[in-house]
PDB file of N, CA and C in Angstrom:
ATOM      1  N   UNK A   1     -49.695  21.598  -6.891  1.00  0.00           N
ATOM      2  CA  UNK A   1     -48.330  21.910  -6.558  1.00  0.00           C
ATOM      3  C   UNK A   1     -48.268  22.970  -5.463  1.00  0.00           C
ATOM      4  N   UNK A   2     -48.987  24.129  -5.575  1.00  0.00           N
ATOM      5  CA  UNK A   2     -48.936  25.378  -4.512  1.00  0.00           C
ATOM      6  C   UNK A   2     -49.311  24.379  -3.067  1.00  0.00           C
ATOM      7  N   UNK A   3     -50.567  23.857  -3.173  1.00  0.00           N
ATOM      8  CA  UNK A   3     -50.929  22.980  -1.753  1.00  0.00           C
ATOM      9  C   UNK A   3     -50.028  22.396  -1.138  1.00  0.00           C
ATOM     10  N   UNK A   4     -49.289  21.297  -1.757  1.00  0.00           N
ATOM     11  CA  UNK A   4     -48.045  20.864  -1.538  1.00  0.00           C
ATOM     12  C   UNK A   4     -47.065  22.073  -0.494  1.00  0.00           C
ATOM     13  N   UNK A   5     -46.318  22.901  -1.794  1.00  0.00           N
ATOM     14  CA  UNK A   5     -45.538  24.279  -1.019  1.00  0.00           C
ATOM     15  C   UNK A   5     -46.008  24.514   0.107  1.00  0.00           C
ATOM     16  N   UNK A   6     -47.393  25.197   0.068  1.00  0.00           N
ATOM     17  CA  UNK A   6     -47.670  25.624   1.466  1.00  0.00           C
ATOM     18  C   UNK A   6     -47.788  25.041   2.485  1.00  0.00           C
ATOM     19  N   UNK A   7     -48.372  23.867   2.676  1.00  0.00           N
ATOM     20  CA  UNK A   7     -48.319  22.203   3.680  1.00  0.00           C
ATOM     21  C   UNK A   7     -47.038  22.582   4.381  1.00  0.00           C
ATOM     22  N   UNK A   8     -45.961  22.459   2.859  1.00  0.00           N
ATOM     23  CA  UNK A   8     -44.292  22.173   3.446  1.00  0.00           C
ATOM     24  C   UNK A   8     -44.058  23.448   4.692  1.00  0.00           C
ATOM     25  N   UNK A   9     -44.458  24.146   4.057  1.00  0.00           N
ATOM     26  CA  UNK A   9     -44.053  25.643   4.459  1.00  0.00           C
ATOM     27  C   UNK A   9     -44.507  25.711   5.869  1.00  0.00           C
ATOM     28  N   UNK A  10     -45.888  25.491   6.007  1.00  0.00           N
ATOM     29  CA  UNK A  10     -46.646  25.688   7.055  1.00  0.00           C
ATOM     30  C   UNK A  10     -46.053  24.894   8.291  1.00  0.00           C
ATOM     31  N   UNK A  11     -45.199  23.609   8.129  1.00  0.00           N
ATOM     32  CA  UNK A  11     -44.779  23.133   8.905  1.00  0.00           C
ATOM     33  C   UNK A  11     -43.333  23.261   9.274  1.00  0.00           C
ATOM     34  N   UNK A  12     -43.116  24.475   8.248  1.00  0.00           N
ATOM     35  CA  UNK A  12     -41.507  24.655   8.869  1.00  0.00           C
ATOM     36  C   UNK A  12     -41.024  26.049   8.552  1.00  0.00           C
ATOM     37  N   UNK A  13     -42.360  27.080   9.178  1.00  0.00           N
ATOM     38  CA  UNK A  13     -42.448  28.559   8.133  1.00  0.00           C
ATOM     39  C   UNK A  13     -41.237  29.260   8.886  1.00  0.00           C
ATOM     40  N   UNK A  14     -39.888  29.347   9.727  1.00  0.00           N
ATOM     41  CA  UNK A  14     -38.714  29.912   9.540  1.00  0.00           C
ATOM     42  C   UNK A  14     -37.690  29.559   9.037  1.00  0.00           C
ATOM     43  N   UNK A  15     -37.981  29.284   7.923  1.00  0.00           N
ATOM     44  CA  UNK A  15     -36.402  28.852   7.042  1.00  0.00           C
ATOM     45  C   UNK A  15     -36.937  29.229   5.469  1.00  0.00           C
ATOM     46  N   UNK A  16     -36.189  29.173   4.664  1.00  0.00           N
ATOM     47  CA  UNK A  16     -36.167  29.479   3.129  1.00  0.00           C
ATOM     48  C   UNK A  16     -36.550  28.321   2.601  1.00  0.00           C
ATOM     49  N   UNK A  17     -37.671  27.684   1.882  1.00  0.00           N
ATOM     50  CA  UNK A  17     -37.846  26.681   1.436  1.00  0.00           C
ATOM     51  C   UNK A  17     -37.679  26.596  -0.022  1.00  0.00           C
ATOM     52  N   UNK A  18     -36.664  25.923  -0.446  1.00  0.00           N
ATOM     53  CA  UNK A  18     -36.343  25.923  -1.935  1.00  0.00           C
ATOM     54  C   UNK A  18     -36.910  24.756  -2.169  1.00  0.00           C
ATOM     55  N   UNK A  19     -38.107  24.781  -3.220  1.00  0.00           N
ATOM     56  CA  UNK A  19     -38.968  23.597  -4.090  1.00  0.00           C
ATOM     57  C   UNK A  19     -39.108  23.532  -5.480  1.00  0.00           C
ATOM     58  N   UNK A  20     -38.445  22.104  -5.396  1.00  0.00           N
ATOM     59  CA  UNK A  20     -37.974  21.791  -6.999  1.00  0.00           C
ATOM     60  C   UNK A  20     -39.159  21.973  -7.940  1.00  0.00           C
ATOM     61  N   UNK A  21     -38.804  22.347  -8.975  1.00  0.00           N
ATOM     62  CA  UNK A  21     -39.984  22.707 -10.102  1.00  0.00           C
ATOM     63  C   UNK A  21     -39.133  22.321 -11.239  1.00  0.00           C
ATOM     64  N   UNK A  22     -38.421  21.404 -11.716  1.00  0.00           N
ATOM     65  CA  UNK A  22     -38.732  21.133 -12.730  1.00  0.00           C
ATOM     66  C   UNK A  22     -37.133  21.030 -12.506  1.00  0.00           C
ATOM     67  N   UNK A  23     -36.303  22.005 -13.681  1.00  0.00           N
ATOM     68  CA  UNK A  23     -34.833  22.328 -13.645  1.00  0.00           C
ATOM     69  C   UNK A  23     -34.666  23.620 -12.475  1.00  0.00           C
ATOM     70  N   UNK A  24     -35.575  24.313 -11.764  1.00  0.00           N
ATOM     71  CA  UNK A  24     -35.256  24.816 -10.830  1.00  0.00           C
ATOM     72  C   UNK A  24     -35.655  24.496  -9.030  1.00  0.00           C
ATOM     73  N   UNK A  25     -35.039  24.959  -8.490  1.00  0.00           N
ATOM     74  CA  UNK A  25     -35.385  25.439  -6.935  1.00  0.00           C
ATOM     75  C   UNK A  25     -36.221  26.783  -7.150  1.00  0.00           C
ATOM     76  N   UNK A  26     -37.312  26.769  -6.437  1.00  0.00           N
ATOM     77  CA  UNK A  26     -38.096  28.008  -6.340  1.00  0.00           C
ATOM     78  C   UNK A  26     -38.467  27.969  -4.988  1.00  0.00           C
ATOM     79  N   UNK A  27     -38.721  29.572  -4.864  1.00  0.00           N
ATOM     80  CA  UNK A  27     -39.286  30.230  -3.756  1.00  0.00           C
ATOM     81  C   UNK A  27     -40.128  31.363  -3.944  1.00  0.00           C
ATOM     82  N   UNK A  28     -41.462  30.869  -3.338  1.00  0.00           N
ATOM     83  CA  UNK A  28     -42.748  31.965  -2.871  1.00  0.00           C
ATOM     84  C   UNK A  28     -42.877  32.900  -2.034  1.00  0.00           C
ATOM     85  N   UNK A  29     -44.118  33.294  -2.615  1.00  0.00           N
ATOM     86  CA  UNK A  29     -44.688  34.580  -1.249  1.00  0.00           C
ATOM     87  C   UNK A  29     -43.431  35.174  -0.332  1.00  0.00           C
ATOM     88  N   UNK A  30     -43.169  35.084   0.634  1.00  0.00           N
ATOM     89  CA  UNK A  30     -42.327  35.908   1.728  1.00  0.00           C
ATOM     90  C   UNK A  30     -40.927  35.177   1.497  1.00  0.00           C
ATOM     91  N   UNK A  31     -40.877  34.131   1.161  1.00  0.00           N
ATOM     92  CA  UNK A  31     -39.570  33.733   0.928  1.00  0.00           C
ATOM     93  C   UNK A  31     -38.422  33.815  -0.344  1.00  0.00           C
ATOM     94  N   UNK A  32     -39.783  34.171  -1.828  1.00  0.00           N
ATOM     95  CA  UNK A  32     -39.369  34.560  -2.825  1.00  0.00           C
ATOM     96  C   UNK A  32     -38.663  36.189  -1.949  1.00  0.00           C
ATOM     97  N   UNK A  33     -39.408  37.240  -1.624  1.00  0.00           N
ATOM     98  CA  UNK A  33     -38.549  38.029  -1.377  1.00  0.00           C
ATOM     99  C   UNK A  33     -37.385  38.373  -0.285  1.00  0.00           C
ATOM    100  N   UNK A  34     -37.418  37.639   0.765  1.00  0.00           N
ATOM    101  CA  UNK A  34     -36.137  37.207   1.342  1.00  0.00           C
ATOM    102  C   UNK A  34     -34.940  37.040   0.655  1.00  0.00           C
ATOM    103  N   UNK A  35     -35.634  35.751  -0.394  1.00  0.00           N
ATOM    104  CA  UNK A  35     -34.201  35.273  -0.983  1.00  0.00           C
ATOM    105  C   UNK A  35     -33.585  36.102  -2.052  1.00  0.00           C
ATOM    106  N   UNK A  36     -34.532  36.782  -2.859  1.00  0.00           N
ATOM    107  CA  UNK A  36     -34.004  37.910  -3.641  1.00  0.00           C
ATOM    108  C   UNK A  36     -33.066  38.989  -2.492  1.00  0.00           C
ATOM    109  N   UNK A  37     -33.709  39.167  -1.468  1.00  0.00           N
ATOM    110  CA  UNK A  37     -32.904  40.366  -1.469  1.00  0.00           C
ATOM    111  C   UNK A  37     -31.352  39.942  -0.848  1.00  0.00           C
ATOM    112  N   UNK A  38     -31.527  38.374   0.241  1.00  0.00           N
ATOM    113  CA  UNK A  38     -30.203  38.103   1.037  1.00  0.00           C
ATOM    114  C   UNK A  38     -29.127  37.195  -0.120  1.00  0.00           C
ATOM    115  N   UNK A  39     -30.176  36.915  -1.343  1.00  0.00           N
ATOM    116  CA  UNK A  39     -29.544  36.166  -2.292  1.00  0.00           C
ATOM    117  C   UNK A  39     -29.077  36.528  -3.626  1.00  0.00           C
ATOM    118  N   UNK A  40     -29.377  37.757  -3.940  1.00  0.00           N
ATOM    119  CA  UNK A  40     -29.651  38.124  -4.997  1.00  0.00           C
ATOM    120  C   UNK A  40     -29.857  37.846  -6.104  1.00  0.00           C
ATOM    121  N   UNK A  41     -31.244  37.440  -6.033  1.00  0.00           N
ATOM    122  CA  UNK A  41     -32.185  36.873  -7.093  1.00  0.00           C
ATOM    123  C   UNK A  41     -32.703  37.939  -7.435  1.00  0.00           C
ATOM    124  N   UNK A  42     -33.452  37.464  -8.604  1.00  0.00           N
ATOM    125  CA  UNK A  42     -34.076  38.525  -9.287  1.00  0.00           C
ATOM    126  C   UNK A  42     -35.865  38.211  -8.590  1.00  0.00           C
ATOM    127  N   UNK A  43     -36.440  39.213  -8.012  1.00  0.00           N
ATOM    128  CA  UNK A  43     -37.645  38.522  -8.097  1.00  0.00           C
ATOM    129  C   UNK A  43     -38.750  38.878  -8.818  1.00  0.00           C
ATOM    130  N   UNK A  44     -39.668  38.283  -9.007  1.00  0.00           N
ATOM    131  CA  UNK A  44     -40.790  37.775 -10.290  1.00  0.00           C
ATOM    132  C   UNK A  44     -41.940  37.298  -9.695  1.00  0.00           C
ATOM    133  N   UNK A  45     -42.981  37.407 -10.815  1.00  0.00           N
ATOM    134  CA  UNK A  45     -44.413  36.778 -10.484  1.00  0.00           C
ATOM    135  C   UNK A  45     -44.412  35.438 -11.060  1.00  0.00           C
ATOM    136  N   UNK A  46     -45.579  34.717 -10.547  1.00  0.00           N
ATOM    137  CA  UNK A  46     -45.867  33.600 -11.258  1.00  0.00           C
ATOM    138  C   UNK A  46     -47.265  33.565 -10.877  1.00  0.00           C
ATOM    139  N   UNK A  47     -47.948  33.425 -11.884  1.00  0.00           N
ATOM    140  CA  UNK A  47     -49.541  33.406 -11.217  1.00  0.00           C
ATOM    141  C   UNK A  47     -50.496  34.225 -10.547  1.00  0.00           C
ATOM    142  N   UNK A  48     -51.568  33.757  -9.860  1.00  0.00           N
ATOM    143  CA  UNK A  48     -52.169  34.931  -9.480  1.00  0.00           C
ATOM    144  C   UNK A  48     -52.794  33.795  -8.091  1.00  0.00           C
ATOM    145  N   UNK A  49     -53.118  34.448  -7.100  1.00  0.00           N
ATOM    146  CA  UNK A  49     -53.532  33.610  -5.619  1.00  0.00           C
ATOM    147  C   UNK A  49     -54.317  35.009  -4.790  1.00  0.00           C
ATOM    148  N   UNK A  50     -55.833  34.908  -4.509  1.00  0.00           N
ATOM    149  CA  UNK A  50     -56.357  35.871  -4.678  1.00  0.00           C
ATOM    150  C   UNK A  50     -56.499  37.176  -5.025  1.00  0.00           C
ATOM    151  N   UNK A  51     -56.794  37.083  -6.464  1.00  0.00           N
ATOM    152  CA  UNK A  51     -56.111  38.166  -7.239  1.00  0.00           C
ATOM    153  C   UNK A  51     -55.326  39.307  -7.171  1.00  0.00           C
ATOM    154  N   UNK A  52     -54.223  38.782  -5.767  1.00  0.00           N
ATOM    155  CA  UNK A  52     -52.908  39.175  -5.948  1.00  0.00           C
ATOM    156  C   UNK A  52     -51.753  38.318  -6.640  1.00  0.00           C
ATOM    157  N   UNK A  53     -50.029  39.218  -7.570  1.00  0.00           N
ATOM    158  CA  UNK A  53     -49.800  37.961  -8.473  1.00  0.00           C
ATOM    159  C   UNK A  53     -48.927  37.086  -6.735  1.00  0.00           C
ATOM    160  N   UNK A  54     -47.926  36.146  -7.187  1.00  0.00           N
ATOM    161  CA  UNK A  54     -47.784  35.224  -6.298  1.00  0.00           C
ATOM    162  C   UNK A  54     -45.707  35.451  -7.090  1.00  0.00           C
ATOM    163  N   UNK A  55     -45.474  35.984  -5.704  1.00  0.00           N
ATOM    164  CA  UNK A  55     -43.823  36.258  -5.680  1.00  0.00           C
ATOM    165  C   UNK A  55     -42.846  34.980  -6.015  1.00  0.00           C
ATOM    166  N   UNK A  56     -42.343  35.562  -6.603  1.00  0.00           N
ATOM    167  CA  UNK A  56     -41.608  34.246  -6.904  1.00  0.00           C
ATOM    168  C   UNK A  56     -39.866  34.767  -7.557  1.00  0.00           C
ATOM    169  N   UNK A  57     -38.764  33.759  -6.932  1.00  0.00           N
ATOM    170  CA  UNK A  57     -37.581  33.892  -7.474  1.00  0.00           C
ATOM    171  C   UNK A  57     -37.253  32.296  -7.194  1.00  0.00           C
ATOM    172  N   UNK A  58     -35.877  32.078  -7.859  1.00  0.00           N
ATOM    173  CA  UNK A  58     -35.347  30.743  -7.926  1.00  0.00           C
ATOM    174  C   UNK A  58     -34.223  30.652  -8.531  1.00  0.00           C
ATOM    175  N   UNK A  59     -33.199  28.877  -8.394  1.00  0.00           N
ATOM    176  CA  UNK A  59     -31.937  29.281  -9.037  1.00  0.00           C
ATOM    177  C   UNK A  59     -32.370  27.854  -9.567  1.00  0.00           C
ATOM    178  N   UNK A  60     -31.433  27.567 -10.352  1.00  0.00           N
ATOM    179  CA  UNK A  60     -31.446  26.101 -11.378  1.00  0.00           C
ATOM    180  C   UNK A  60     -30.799  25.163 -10.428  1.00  0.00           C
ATOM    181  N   UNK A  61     -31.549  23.943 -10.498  1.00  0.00           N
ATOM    182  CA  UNK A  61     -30.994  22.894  -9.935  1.00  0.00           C
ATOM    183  C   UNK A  61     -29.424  22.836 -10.188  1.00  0.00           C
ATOM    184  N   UNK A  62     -28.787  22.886 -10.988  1.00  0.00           N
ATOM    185  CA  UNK A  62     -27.380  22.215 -10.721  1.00  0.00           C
ATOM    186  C   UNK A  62     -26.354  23.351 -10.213  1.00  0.00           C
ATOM    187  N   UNK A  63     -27.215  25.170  -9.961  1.00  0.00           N
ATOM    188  CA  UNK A  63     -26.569  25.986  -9.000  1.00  0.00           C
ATOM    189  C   UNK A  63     -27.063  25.881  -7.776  1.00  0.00           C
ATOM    190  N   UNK A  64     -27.608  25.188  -7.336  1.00  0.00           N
ATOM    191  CA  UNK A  64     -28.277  25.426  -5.946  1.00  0.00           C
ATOM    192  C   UNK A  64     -27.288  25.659  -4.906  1.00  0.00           C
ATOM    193  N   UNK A  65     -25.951  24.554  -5.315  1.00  0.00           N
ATOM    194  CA  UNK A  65     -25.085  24.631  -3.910  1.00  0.00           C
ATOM    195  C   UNK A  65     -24.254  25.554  -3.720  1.00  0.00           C
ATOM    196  N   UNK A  66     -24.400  26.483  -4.372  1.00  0.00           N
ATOM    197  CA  UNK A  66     -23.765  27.858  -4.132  1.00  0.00           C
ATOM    198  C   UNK A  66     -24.471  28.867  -3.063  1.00  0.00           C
ATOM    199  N   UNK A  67     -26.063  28.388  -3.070  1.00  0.00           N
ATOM    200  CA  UNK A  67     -27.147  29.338  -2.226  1.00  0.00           C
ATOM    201  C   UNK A  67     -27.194  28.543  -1.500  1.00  0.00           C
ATOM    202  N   UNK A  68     -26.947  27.791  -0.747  1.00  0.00           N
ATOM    203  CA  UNK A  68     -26.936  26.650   0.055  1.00  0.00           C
ATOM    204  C   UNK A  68     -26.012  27.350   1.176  1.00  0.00           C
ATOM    205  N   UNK A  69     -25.954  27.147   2.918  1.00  0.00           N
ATOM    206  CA  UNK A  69     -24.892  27.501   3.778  1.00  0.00           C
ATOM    207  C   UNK A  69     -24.990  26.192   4.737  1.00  0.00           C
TER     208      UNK A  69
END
């Protein structure tokens, strides 16, 4: 799943990439904290990616279109 993210990312690294996980939209590394701070999310770890943890915030699929412009 991370390989995936980053692929996406790598090919389109100035914008906020929200990736579905399940019942949410999530966002990593530099974009988890972007979106916390222009979105106000809460942000959080998930994991660990050279044993630093791996940033993370997100909103639930059926709020997304509120964080949406």
């Amino acid at each position: 799943m991370m390989q995936q993210y980053l692929r996406l990312k790598a090919q389109h690294p100035d914008i906020l990439l929200f990736y579905r996980m399940g019942d949410f939209y999530e966002m990593f590394y530099d974009d988890a904290e972007r979106a916390s701070r222009l979105l106000d999310l809460t942000l959080t770890t998930r994991g660990a990616s050279a044993g630093a943890p791996i940033k993370m915030a997100g909103v639930p699929y059926h709020a997304v279109e509120q964080y949406l412009a």
